[in-house]
N, C-alpha and C. Protein backbone atom coordinates (compact mmCIF):
# COMPACT_ATOMS: atom_id res chain seq x y z
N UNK A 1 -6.39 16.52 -11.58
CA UNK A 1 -7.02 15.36 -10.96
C UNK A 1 -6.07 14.67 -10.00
N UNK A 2 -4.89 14.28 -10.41
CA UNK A 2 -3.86 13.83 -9.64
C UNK A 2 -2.64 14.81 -8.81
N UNK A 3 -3.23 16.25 -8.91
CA UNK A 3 -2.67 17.33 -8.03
C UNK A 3 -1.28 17.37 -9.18
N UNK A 4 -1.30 17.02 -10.46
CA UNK A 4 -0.07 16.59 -11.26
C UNK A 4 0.04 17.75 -12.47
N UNK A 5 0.98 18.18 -12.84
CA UNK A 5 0.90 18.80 -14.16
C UNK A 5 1.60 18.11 -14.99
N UNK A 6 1.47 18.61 -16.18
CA UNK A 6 1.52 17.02 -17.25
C UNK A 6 2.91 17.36 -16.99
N UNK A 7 3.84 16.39 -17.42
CA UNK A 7 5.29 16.40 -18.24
C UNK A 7 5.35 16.25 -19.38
N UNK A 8 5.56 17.63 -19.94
CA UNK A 8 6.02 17.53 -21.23
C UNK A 8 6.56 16.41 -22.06
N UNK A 9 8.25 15.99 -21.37
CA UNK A 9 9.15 15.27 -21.87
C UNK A 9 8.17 13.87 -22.42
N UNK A 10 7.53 13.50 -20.99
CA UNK A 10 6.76 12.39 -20.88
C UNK A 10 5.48 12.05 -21.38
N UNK A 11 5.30 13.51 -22.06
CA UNK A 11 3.40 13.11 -22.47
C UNK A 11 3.67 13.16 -23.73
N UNK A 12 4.61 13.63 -24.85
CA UNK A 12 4.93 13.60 -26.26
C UNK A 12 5.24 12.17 -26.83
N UNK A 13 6.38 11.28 -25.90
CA UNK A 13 6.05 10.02 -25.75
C UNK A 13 4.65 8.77 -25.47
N UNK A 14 4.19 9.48 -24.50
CA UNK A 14 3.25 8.60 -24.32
C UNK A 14 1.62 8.88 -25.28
N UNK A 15 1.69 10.08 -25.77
CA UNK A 15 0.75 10.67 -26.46
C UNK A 15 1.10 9.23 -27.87
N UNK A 16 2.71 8.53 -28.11
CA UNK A 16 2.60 8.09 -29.28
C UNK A 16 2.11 7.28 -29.09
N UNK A 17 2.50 6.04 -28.05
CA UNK A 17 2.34 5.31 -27.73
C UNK A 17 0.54 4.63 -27.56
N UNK A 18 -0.23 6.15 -26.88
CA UNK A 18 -1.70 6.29 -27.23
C UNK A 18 -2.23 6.09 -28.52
N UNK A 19 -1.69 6.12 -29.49
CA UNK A 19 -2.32 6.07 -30.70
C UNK A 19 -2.50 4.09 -30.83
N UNK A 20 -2.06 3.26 -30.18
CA UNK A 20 -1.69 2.08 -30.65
C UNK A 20 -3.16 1.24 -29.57
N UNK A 21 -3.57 0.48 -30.10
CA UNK A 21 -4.13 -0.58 -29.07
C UNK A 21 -3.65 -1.25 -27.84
N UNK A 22 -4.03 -0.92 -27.04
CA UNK A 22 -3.14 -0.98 -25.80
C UNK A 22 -4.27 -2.39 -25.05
N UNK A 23 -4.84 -3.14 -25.91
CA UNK A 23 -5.63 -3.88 -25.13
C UNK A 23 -4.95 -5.66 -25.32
N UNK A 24 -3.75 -5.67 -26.17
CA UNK A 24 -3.21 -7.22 -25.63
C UNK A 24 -2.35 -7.01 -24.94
N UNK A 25 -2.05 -7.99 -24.36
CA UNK A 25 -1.20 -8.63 -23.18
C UNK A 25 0.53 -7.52 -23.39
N UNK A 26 1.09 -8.07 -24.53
CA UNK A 26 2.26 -7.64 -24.41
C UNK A 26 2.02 -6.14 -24.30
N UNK A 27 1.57 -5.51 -24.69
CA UNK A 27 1.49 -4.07 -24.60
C UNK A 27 1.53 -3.41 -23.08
N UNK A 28 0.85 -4.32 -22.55
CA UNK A 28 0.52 -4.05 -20.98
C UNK A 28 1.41 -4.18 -20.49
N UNK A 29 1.99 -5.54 -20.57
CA UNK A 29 3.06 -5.82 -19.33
C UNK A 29 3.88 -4.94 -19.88
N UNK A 30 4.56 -4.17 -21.00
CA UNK A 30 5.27 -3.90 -21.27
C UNK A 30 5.36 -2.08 -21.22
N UNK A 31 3.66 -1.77 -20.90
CA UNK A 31 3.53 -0.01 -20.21
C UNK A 31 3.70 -0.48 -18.78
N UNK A 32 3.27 -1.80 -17.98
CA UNK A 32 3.16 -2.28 -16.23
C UNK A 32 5.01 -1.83 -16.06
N UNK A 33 5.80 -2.67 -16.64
CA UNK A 33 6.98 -2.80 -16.56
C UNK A 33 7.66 -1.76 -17.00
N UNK A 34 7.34 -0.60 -17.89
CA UNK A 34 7.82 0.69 -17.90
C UNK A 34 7.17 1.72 -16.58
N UNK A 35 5.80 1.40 -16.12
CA UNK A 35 5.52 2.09 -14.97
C UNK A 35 6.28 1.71 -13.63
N UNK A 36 6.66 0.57 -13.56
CA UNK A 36 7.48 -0.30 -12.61
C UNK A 36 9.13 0.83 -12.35
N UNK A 37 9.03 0.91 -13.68
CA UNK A 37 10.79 1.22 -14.02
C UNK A 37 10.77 2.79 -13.69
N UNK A 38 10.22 3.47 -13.70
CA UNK A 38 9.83 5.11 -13.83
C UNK A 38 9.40 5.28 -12.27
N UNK A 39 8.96 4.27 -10.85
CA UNK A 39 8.47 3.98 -10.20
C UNK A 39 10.00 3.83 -9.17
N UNK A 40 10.36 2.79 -9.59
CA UNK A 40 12.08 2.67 -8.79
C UNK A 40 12.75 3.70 -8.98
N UNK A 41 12.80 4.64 -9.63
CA UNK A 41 13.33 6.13 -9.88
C UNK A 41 12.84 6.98 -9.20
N UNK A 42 11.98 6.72 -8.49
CA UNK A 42 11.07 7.60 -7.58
C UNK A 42 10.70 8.83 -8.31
N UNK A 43 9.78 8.91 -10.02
CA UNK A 43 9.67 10.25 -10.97
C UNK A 43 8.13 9.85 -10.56
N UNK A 44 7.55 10.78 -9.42
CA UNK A 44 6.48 10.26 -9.32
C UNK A 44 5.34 11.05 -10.35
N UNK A 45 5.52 12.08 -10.57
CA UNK A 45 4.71 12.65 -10.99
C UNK A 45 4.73 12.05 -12.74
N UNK A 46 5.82 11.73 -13.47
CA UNK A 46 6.51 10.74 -14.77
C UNK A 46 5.31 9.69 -14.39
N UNK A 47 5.32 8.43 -13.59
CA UNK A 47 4.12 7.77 -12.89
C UNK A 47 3.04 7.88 -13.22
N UNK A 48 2.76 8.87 -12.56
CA UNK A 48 1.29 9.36 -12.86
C UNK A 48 0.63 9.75 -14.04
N UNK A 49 1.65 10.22 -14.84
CA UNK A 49 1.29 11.26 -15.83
C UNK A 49 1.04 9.84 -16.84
N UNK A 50 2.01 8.42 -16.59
CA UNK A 50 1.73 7.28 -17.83
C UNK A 50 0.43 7.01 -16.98
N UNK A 51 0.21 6.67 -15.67
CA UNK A 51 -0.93 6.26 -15.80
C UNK A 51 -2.11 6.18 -16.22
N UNK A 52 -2.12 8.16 -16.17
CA UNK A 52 -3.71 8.76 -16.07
C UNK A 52 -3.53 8.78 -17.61
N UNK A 53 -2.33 8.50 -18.42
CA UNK A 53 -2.77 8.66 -19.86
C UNK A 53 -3.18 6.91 -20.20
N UNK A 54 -2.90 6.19 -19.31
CA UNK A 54 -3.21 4.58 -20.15
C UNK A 54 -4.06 3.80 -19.66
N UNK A 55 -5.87 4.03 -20.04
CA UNK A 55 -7.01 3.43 -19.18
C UNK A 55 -6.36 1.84 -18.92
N UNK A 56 -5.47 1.02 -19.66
CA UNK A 56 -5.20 -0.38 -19.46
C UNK A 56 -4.54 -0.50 -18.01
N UNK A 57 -3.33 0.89 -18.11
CA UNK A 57 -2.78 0.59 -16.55
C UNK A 57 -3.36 0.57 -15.24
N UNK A 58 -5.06 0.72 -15.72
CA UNK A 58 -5.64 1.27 -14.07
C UNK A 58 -5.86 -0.79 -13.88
N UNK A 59 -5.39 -1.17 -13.10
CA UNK A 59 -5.09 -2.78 -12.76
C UNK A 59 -4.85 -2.28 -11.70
N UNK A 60 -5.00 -3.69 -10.59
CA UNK A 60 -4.70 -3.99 -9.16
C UNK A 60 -3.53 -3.34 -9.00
N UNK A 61 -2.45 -3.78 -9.98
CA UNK A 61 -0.95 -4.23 -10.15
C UNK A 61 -0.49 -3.16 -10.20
N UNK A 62 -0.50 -1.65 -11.17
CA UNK A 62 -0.42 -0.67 -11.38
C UNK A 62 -1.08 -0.23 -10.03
N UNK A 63 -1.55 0.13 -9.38
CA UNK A 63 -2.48 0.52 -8.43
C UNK A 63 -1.70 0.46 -7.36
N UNK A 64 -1.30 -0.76 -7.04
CA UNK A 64 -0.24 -1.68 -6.05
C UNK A 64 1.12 -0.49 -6.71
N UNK A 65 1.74 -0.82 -7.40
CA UNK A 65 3.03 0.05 -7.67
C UNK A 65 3.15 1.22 -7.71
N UNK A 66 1.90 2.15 -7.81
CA UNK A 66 1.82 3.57 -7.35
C UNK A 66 1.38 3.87 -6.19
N UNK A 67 1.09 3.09 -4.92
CA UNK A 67 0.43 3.25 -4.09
C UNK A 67 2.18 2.73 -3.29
N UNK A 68 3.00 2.10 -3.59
CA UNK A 68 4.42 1.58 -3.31
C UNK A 68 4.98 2.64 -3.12
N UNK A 69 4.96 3.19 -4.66
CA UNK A 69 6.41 4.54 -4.89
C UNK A 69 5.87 5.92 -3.97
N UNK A 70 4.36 5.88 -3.63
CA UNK A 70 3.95 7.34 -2.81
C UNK A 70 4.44 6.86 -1.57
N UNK A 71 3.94 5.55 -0.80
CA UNK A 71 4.49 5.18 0.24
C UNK A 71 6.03 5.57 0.55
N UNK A 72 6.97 5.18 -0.11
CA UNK A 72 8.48 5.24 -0.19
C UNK A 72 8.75 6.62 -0.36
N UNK A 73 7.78 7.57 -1.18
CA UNK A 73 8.17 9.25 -1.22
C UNK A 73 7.37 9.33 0.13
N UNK A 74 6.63 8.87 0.94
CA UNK A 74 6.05 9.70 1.93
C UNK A 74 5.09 10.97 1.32
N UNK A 75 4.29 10.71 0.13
CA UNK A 75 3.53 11.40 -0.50
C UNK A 75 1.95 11.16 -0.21
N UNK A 76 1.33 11.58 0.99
CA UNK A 76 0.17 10.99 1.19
C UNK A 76 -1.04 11.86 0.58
N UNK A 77 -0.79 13.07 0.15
CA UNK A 77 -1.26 13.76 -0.96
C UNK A 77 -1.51 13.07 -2.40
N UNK A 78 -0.63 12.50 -2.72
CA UNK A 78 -0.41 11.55 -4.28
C UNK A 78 -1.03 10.23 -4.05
N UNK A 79 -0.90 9.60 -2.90
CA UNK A 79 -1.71 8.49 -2.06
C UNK A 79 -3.26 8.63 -2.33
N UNK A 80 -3.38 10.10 -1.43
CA UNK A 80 -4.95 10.15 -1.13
C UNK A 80 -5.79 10.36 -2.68
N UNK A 81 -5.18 10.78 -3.88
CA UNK A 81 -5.88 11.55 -4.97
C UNK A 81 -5.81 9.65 -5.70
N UNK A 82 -4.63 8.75 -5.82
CA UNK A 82 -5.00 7.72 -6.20
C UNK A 82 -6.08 6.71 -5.13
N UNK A 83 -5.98 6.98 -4.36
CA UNK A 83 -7.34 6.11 -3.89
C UNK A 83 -8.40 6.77 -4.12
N UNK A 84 -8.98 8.08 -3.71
CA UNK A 84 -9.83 8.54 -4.17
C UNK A 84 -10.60 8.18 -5.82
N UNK A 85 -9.11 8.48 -6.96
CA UNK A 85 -9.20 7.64 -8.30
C UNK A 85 -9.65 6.45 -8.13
N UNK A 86 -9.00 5.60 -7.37
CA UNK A 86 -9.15 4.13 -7.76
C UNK A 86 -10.73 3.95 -7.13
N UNK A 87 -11.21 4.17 -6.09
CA UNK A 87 -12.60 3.98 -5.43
C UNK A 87 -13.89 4.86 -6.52
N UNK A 88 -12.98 5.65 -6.82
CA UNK A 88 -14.46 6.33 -8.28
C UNK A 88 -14.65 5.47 -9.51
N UNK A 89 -13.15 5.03 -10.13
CA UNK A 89 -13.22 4.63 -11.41
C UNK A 89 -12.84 3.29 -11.43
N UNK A 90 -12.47 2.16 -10.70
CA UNK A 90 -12.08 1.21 -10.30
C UNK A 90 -12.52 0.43 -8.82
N UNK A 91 -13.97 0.22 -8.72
CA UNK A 91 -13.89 -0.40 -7.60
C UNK A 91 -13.85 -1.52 -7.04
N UNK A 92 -13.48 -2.14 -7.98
CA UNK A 92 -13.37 -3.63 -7.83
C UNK A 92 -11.51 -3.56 -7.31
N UNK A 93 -10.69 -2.86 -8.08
CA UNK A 93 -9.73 -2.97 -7.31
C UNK A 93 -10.04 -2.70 -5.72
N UNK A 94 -10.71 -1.41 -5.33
CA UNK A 94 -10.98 -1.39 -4.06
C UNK A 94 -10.99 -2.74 -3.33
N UNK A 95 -11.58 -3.81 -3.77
CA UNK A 95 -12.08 -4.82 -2.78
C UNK A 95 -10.90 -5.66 -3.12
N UNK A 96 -9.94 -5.88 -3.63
CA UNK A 96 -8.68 -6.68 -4.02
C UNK A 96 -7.85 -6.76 -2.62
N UNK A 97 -7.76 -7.88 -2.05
CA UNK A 97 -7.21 -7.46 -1.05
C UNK A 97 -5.46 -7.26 -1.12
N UNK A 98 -4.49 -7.58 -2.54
CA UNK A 98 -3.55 -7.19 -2.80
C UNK A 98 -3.39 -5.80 -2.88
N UNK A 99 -4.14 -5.10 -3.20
CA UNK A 99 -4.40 -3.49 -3.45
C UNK A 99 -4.47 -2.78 -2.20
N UNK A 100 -5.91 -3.73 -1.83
CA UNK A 100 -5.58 -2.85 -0.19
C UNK A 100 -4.69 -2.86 0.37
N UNK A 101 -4.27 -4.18 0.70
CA UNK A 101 -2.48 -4.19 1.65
C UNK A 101 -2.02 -2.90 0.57
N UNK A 102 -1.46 -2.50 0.45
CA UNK A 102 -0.85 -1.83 -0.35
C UNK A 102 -1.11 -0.27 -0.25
N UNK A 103 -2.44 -0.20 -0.39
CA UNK A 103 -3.39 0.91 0.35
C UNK A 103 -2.74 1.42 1.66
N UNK A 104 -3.03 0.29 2.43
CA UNK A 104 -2.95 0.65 4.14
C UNK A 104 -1.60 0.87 4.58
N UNK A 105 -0.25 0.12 3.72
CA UNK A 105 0.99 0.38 3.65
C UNK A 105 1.41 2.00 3.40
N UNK A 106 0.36 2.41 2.32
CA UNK A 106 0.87 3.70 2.13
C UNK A 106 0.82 4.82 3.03
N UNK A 107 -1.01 4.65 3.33
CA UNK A 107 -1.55 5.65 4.43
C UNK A 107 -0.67 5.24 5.64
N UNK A 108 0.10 3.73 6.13
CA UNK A 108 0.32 3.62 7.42
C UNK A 108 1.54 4.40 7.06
N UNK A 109 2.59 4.07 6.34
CA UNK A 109 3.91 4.69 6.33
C UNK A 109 3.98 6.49 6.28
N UNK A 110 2.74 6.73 5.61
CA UNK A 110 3.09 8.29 5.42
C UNK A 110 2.27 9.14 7.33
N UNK A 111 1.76 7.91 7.71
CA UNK A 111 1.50 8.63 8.85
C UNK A 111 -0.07 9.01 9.02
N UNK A 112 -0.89 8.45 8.22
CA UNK A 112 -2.24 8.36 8.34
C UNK A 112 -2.96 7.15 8.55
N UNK A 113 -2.84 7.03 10.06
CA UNK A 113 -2.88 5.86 10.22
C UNK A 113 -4.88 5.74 10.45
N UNK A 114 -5.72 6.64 10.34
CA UNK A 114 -6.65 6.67 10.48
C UNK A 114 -7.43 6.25 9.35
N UNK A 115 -6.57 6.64 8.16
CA UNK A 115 -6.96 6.20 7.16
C UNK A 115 -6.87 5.02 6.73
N UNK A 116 -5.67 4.23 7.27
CA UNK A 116 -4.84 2.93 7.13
C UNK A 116 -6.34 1.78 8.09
N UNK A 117 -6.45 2.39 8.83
CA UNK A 117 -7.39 1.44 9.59
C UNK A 117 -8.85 1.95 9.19
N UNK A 118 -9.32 2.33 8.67
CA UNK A 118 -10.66 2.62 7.53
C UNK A 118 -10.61 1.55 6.73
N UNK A 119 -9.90 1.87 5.70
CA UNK A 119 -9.15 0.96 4.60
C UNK A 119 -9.42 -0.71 5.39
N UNK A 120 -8.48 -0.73 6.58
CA UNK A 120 -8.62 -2.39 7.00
C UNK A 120 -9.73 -2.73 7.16
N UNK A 121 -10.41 -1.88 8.08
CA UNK A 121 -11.83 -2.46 8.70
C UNK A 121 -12.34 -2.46 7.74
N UNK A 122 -12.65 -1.61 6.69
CA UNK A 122 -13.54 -2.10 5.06
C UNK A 122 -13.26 -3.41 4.52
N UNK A 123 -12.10 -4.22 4.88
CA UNK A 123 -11.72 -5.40 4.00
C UNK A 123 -12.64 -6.37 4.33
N UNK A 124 -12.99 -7.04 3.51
CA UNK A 124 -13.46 -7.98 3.70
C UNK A 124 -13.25 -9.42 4.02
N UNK A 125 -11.52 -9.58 3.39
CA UNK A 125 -10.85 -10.45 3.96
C UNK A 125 -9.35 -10.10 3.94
N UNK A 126 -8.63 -10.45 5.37
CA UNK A 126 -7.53 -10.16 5.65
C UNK A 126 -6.49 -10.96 5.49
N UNK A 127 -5.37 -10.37 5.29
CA UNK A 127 -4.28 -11.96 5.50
C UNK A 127 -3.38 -11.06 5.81
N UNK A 128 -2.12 -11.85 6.58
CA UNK A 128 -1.18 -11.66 7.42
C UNK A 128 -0.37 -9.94 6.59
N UNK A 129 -0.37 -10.08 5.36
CA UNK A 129 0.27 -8.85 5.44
C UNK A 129 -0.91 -7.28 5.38
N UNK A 130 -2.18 -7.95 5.84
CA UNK A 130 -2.89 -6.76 5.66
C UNK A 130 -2.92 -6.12 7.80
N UNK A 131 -2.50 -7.48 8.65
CA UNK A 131 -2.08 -7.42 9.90
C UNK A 131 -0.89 -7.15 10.42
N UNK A 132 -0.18 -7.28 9.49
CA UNK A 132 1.20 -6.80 9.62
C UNK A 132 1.50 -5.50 9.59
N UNK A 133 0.91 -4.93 8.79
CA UNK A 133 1.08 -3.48 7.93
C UNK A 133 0.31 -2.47 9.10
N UNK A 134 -0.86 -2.83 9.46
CA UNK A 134 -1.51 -2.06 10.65
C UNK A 134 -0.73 -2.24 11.95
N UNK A 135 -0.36 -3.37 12.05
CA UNK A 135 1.00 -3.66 13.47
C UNK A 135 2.27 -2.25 12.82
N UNK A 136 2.79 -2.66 12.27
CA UNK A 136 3.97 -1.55 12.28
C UNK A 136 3.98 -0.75 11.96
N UNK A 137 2.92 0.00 11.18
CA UNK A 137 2.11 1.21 11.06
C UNK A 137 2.02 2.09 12.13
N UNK A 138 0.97 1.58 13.37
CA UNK A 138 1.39 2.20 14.56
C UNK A 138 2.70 1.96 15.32
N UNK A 139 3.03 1.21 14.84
CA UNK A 139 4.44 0.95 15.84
C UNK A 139 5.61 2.24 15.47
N UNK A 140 5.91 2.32 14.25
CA UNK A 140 6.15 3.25 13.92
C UNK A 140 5.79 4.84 14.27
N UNK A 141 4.64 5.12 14.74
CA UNK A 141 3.98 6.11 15.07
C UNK A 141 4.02 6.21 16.48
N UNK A 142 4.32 5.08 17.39
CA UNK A 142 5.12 5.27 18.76
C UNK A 142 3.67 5.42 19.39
N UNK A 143 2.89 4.59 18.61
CA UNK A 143 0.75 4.19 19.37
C UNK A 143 1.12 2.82 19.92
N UNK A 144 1.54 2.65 20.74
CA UNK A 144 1.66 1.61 21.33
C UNK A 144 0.12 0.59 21.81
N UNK A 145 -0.59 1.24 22.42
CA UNK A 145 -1.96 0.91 23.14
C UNK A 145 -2.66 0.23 21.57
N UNK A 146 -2.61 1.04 19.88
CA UNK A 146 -3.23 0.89 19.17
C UNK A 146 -2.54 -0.35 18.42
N UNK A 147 -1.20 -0.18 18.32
CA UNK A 147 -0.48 -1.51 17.87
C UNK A 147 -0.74 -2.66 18.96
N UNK A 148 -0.50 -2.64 19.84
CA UNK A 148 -0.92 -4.24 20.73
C UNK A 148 -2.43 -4.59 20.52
N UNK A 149 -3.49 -3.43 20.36
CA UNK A 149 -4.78 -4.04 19.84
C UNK A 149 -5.01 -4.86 18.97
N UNK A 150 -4.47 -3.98 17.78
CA UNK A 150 -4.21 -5.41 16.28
C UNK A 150 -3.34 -6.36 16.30
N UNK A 151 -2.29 -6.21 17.07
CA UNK A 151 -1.84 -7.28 17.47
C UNK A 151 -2.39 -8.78 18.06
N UNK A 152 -3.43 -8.27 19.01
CA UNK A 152 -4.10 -9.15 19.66
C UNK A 152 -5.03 -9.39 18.93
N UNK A 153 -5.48 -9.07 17.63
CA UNK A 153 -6.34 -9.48 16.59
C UNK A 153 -5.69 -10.60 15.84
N UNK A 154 -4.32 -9.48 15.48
CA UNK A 154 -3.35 -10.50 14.26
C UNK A 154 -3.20 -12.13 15.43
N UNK A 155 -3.00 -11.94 16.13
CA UNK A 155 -2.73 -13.55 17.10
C UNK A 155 -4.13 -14.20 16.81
N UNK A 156 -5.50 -13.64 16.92
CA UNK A 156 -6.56 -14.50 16.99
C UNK A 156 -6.87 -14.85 15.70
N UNK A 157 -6.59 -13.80 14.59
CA UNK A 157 -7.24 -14.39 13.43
C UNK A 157 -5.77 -14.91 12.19
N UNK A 158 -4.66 -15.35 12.71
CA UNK A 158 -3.67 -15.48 11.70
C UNK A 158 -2.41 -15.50 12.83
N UNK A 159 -1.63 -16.14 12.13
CA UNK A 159 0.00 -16.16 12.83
C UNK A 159 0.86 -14.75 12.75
N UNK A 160 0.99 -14.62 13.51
CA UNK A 160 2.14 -13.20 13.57
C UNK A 160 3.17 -13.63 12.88
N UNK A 161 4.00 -12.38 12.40
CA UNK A 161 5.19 -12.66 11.38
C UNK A 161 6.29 -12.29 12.44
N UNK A 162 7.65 -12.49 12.00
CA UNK A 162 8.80 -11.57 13.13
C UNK A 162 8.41 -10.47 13.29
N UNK A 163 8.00 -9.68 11.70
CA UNK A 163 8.31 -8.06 11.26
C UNK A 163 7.25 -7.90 12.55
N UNK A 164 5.76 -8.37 12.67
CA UNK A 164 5.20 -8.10 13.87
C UNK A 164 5.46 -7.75 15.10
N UNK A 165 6.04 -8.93 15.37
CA UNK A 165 6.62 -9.12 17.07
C UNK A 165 7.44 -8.49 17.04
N UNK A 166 8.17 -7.83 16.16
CA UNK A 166 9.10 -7.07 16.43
C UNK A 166 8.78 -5.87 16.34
N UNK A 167 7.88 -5.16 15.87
CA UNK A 167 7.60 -4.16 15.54
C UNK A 167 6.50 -4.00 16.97
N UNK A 168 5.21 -4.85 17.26
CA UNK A 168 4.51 -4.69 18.69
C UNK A 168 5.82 -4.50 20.20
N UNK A 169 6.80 -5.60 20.17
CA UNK A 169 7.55 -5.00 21.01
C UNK A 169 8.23 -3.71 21.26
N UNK A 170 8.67 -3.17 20.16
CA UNK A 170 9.23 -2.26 20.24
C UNK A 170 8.37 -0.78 21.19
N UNK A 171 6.93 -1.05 20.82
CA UNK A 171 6.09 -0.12 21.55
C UNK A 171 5.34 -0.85 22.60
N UNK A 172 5.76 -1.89 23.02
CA UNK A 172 4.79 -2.20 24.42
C UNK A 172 6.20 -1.96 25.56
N UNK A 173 5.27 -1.59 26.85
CA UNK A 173 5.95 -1.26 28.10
C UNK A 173 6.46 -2.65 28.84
N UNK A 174 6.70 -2.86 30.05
CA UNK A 174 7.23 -3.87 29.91
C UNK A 174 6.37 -4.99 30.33
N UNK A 175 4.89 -4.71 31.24
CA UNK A 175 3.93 -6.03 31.35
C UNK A 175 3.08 -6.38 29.79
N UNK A 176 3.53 -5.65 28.43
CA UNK A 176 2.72 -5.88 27.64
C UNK A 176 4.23 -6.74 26.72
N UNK A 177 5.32 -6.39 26.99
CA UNK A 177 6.39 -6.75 26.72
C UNK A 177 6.08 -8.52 26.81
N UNK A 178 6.43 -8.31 28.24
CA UNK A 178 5.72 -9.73 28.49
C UNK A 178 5.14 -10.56 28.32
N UNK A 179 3.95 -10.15 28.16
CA UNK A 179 2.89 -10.95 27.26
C UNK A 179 3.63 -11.28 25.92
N UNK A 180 4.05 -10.77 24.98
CA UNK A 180 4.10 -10.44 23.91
C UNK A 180 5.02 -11.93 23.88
N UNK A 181 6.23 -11.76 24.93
CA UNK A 181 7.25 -12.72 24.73
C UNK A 181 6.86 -13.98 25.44
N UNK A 182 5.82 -14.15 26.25
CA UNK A 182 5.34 -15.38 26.64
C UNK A 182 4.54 -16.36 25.13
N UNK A 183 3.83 -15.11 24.61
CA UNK A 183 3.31 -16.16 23.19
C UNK A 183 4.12 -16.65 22.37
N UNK A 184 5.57 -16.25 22.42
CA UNK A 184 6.15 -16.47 21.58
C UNK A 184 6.58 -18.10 22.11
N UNK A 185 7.05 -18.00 23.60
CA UNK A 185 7.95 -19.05 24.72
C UNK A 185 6.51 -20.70 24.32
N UNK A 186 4.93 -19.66 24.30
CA UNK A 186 4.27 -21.16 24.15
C UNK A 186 3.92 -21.71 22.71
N UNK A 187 4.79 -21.10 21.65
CA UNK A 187 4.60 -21.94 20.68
C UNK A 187 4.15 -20.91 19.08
N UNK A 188 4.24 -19.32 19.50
CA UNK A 188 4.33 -18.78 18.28
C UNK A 188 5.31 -18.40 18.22
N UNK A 189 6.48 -19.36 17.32
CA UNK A 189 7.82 -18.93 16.80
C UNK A 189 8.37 -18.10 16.33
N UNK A 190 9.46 -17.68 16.68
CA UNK A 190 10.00 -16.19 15.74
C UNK A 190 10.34 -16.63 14.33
């Protein structure tokens, strides 16, 4: 399901751990904060393997931290099979707009940026880091024409961040340059 084969080491453990009620609080934060920890190690497939064994971890939050560690591996394979997951069996995370940022971070960083802007235009409501993330997404990808578009969105519907302006400059030529640094000269601050 998750393109994953189990881990041994990791499923004899977590197989114990399955036997216990995993539905109060401490239990959670305390599989969230072991998925967290297994996550900064970059063991992605370790990750996966606690997830798909612990129905409690499927949360925004969990969702958000595996959708982080694929981003940072550049795994848009492991990306695409958890969204796919999360939109079948979780769709209320879908509409979270913490999740999505997070979403569009992954697809933008690994280079699917088609997917990254699906994802946006589905949102229903945006905030600066769900405009941010599509700004340096293409910027990164050296789409200049497509980054100054959302750019000129991110200005109408929300304040640009530095990471923005810095990231739209880097790919505009120099009359879009311009522009870019005149909004800044009338009053949107770095």
């Amino acid at each position: 399901m998750f393109l994953l084969r189990p881990i041994t080491r990791a499923t004899g453990h977590l197989r114990t751990l399955n036997t216990t009620s995993t539905t109060n609080k401490s239990e959670y934060t305390h599989l969230l904060d072991k998925l967290r920890d297994i996550c900064t190690r970059r063991h992605l497939e370790e990750a996966f393997t606690l997830f798909h064994n612990f129905k409690t971890l499927h949360s925004p939050q969990a969702y958000a931290t595996l959708f982080h560690v694929c981003a940072n591996s550049k795994s848009v394979q492991h990306g695409q099979a958890l969204h796919h997951h999360m939109l079948m069996h979780n769709p209320f995370c879908a509409n979270d707009m913490y999740t999505s940022n997070h979403v569009i971070n992954m697809y933008a960083k690994c280079g699917s940026l088609e997917c990254a802007q699906k994802v946006f235009d589905e949102m229903s409501q945006r905030n600066v880091v769900s405009w941010t993330a599509m700004v340096s997404g293409y910027a990164q990808q050296g789409r200049g024409d497509d980054c100054f578009r959302v750019f000129s969105g991110m200005v109408y519907e929300c304040l640009p961040t530095e990471f923005a302006y810095a990231s739209v400059l880097t790919v505009c030529d120099g009359d879009r340059g311009r522009q870019v640094f005149r909004r800044v000269e009338v009053g949107l601050k770095l």
